[in-house]
Protein backbone atom coordinates (compact mmCIF):
# COMPACT_ATOMS: atom_id res chain seq x y z
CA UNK A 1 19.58 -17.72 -22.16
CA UNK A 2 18.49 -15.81 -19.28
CA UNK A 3 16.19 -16.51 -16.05
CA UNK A 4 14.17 -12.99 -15.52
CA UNK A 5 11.58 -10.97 -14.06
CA UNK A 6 10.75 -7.40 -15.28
CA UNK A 7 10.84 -4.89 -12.69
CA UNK A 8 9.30 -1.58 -13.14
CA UNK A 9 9.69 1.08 -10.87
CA UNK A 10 7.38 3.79 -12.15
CA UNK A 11 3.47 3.70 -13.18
CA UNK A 12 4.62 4.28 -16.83
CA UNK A 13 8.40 3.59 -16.55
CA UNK A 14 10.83 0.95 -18.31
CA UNK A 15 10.85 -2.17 -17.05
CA UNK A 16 14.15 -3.57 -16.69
CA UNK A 17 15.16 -7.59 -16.38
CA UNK A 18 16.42 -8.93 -12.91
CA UNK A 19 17.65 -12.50 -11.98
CA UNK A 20 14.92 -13.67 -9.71
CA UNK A 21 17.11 -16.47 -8.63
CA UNK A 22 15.44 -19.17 -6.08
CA UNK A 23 13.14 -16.33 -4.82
CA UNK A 24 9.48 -17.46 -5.56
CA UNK A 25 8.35 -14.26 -7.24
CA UNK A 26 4.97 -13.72 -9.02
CA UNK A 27 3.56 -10.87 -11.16
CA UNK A 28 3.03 -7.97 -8.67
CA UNK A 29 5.15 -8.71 -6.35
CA UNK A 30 7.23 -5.73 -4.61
CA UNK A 31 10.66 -6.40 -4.40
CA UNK A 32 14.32 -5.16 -3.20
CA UNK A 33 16.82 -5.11 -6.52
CA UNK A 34 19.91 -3.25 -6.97
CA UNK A 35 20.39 -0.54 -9.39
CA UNK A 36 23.08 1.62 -11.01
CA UNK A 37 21.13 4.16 -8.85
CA UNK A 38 21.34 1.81 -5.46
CA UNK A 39 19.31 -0.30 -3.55
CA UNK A 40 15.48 0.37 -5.12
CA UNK A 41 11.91 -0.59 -4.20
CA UNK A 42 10.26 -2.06 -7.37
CA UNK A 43 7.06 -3.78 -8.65
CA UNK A 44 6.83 -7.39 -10.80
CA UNK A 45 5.09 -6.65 -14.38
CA UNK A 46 5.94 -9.60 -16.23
CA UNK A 47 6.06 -13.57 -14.55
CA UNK A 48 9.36 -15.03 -14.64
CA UNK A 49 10.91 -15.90 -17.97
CA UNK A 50 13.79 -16.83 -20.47
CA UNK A 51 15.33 -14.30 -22.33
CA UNK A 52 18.10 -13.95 -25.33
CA UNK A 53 21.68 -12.62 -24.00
CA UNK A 54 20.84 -9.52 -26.09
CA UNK A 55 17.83 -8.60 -24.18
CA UNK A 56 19.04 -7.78 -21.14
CA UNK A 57 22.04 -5.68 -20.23
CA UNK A 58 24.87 -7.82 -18.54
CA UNK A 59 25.77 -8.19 -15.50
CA UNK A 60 22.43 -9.42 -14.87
CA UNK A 61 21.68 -7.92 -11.08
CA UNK A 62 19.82 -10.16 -8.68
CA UNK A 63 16.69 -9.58 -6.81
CA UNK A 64 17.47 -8.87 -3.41
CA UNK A 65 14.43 -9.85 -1.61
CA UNK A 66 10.76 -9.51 -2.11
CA UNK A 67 9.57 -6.32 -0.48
CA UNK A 68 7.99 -6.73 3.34
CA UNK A 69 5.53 -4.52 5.30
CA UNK A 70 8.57 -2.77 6.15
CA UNK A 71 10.02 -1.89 2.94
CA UNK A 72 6.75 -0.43 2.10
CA UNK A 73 6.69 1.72 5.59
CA UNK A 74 10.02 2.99 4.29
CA UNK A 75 8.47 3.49 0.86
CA UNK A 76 5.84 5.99 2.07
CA UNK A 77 8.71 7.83 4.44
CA UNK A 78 10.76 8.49 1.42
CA UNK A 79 7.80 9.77 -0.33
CA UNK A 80 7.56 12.32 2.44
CA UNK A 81 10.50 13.24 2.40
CA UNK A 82 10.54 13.98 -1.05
CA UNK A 83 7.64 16.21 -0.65
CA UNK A 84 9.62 17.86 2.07
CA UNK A 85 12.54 18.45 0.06
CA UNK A 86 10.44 19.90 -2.92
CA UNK A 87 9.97 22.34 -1.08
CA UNK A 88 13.39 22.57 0.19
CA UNK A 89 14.75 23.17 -3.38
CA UNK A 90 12.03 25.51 -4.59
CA UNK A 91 12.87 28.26 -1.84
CA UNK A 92 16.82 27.28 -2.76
CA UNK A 93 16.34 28.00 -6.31
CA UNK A 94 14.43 31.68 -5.66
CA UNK A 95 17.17 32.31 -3.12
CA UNK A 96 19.97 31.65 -6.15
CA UNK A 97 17.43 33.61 -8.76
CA UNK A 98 18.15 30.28 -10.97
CA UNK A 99 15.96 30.30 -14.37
CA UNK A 100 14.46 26.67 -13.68
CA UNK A 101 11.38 24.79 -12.91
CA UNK A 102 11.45 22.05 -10.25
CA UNK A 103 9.30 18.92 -11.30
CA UNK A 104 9.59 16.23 -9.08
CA UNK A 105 12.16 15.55 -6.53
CA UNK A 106 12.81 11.26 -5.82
CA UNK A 107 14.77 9.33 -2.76
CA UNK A 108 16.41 6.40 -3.98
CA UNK A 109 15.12 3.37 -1.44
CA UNK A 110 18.34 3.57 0.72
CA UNK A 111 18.30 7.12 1.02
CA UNK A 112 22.08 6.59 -0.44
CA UNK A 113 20.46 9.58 -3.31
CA UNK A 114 18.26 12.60 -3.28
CA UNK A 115 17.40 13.13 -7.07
CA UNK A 116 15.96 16.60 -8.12
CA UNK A 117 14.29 16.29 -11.60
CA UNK A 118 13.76 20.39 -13.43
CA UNK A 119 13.30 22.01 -16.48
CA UNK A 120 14.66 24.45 -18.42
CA UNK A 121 15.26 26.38 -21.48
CA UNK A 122 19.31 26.25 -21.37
CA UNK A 123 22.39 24.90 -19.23
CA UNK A 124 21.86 26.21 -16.00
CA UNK A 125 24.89 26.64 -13.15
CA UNK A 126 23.84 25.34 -10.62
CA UNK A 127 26.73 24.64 -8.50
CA UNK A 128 25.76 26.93 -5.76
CA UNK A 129 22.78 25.43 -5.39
CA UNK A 130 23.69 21.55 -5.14
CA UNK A 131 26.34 22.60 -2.03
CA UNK A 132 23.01 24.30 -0.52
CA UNK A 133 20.82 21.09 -0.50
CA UNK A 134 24.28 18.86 0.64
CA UNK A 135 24.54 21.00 3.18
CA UNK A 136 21.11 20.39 3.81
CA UNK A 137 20.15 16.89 3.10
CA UNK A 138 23.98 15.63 4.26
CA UNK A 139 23.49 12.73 0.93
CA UNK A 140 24.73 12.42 -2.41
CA UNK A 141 22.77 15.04 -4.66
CA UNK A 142 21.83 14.57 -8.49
CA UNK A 143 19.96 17.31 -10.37
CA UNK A 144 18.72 15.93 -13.98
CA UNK A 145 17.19 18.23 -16.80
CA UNK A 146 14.53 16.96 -18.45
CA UNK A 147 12.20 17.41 -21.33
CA UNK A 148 8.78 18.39 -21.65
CA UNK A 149 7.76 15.61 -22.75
CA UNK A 150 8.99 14.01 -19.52
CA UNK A 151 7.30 16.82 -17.46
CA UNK A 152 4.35 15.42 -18.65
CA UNK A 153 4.43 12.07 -18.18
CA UNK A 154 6.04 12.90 -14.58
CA UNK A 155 3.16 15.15 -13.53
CA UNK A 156 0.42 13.76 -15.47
CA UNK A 157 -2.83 15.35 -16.81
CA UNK A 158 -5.73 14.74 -19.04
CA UNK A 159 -5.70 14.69 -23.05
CA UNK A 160 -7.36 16.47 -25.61
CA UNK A 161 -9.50 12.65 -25.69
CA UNK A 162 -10.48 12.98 -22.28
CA UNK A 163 -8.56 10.15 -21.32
CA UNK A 164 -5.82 10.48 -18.53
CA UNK A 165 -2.18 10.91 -20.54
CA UNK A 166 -0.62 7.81 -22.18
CA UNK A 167 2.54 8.50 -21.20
CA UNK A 168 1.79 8.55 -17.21
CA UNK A 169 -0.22 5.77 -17.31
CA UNK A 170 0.97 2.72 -19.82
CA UNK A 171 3.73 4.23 -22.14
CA UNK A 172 7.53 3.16 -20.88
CA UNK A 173 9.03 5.09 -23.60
CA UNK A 174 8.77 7.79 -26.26
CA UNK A 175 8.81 7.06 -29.59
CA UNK A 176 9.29 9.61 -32.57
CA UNK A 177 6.38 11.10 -33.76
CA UNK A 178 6.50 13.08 -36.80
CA UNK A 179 4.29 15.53 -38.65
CA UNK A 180 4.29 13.02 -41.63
CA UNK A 181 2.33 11.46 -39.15
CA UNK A 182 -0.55 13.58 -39.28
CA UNK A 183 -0.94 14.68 -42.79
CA UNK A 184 -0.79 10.48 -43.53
CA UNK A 185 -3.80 10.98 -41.33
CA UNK A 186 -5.45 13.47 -43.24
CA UNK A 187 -5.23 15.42 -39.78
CA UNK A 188 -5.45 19.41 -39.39
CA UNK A 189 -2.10 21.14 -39.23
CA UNK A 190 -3.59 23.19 -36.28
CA UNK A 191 -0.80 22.80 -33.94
CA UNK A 192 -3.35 23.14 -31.05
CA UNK A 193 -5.23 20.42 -32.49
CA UNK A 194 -2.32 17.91 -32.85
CA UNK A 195 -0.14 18.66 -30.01
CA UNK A 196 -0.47 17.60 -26.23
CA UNK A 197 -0.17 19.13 -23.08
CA UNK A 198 3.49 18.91 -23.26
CA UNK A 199 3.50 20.86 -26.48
CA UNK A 200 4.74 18.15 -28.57
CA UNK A 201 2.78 16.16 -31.28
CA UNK A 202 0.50 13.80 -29.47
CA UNK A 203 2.19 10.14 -28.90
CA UNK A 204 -0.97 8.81 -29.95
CA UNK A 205 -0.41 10.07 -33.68
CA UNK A 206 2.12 7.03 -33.87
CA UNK A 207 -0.70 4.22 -32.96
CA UNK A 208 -2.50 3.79 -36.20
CA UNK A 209 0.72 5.16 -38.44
CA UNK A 210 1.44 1.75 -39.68
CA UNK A 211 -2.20 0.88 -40.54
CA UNK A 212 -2.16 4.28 -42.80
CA UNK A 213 1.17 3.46 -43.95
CA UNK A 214 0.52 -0.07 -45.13
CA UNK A 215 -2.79 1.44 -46.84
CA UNK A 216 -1.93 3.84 -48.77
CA UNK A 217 1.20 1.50 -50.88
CA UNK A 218 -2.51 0.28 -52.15
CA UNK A 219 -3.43 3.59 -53.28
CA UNK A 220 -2.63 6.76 -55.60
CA UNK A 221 -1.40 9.57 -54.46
CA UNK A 222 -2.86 13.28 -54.68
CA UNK A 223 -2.36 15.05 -57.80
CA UNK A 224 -1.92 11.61 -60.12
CA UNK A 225 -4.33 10.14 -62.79
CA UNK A 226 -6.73 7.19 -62.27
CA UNK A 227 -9.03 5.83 -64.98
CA UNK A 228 -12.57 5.74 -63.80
CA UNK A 229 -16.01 3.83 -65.14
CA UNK A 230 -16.69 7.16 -66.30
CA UNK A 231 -12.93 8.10 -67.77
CA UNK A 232 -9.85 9.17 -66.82
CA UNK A 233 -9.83 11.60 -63.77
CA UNK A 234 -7.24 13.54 -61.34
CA UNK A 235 -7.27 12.42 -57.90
CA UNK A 236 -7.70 15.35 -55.40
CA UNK A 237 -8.55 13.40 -51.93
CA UNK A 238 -7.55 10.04 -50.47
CA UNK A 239 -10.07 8.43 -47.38
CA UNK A 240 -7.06 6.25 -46.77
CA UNK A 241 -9.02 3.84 -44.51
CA UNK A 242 -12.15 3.29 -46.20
CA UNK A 243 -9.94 2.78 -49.70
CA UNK A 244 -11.72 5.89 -50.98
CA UNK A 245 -10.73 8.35 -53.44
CA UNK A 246 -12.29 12.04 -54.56
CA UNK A 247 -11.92 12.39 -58.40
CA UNK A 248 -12.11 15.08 -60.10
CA UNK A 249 -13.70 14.83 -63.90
CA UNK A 250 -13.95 17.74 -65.89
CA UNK A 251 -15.92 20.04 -63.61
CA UNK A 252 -17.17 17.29 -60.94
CA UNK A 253 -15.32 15.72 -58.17
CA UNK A 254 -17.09 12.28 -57.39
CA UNK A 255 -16.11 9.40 -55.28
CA UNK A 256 -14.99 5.99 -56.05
CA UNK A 257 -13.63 2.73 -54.23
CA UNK A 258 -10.78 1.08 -54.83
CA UNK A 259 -12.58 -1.96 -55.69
CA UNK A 260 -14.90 -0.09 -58.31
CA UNK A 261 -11.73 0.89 -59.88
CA UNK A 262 -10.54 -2.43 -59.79
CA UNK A 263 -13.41 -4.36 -61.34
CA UNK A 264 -12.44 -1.96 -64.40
CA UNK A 265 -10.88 -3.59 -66.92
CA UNK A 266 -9.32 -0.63 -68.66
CA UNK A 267 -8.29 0.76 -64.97
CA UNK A 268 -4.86 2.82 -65.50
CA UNK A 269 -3.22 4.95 -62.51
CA UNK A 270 -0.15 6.86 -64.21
CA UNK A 271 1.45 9.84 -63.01
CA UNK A 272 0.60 13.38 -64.06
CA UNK A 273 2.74 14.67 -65.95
């Protein structure tokens, strides 16, 4: 059993465990940990607590300090920086002619790293380019491809809903999302109706995916036979939600519950042969 605090260092990012050790740390505290990355500037989202050895990824790293008006001065000078050397790498990568898209560009707290986050559709050299900005920025420089779906949440934006973007506000990580996911949903197909800004099928398709799921085990699919209070009928829609299901008898598609179909006695869902 562990001692922890979960640190988060983005809006929307992973929060990751740290060993808050004597230090009298509450929930949204700033704080000083180290990282794989270096020395990082980080905010409290969860109180301290005891977690299983599996939960947290060993050696457990120590909080350094909780963060002081000067840590946060520092904060905001990296943050100009960053915008500085945006713009740094943008001119660099129109001088090289490289076929990439600059996203976001991140100083570790220390300044120890310079991180340049782009997209793209392939492997791109650019070797050329990272002796440019060492030259430049005289630190250690990292260049990470992402994914659109990490554009997104990187840059933010507003939904379809209205709503700002899940991902860049609350989401810490992607989880699969599948068309399966939609047509459970009785959802149109219309990829511009079921996709987000990133182009991929809307995270939010996953939220109610178990409710649907554990619904329909309850119910007969499309295409099978149901007996009715007015005989035996081929089912041709499914309100998955409201237990509803369209029925077609003989020339007539009508509607029936679950629960009217229940309360039959002779009630028989078989498969069509």
């Amino acid at each position: 059993m562990f001692n922890v605090v979960g640190v988060r260092f983005k809006k929307a990012g992973k929060v990751y465990y740290f060993d808050p050790g004597d230090l009298s740390i509450q929930k949204n505290d700033s704080v000083i940990v180290e990282t794989v990355r270096g020395v990082e500037f980080g905010k409290v989202v969860t109180n301290r607590k005891t977690v299983e050895e599996h939960d947290v990824v060993l050696p457990l790293k120590r909080v350094i300090r909780i963060a002081d008006q000067k840590d946060h001065i520092i904060v905001d000078e990296n943050k100009e920086a960053a915008n500085e050397a945006y713009q740094v790498c943008c001119d660099k990568i129109t001088e090289h002619q490289l076929d990439m898209k600059l996203v976001d560009v991140e100083y570790t707290f220390d300044r120890n790293k310079v991180i340049f986050y782009f997209t793209a559709d392939g492997r791109v050299d650019f070797r050329e380019l990272v002796k440019d900005l060492a030259a430049i920025f005289r630190t250690r420089i990292e260049l990470r491809q992402i994914g659109v779906r990490d554009e997104a949440k990187m840059l933010g934006g507003i939904g379809p809903c209205g709503r700002m973007l899940c991902c860049s506000t609350f989401l810490g990580d992607f989880e699969p999302v599948s068309i399966k996911m939609a047509k459970d949903q009785n959802l149109s197909l219309n990829p511009t109706k079921i996709s987000g800004l990133c182009g991929r099928l809307m995270c939010c398709l996953k939220y109610e995916n178990d409710e649907y799921e554990s619904a329909k085990e309850f119910l007969p699919d499309v295409g099978e036979t149901v007996g009715t209070p007015l005989g035996s009928g081929k089912v041709v829609g499914l309100n998955i939600l409201e237990r509803v299901l369209q029925v077609q008898l003989e020339e007539r598609v009508l509607e029936f519950t679950m629960d009217e179909l229940l309360n039959e006695d002779a009630v028989s869902i078989q498969a069509t042969e």
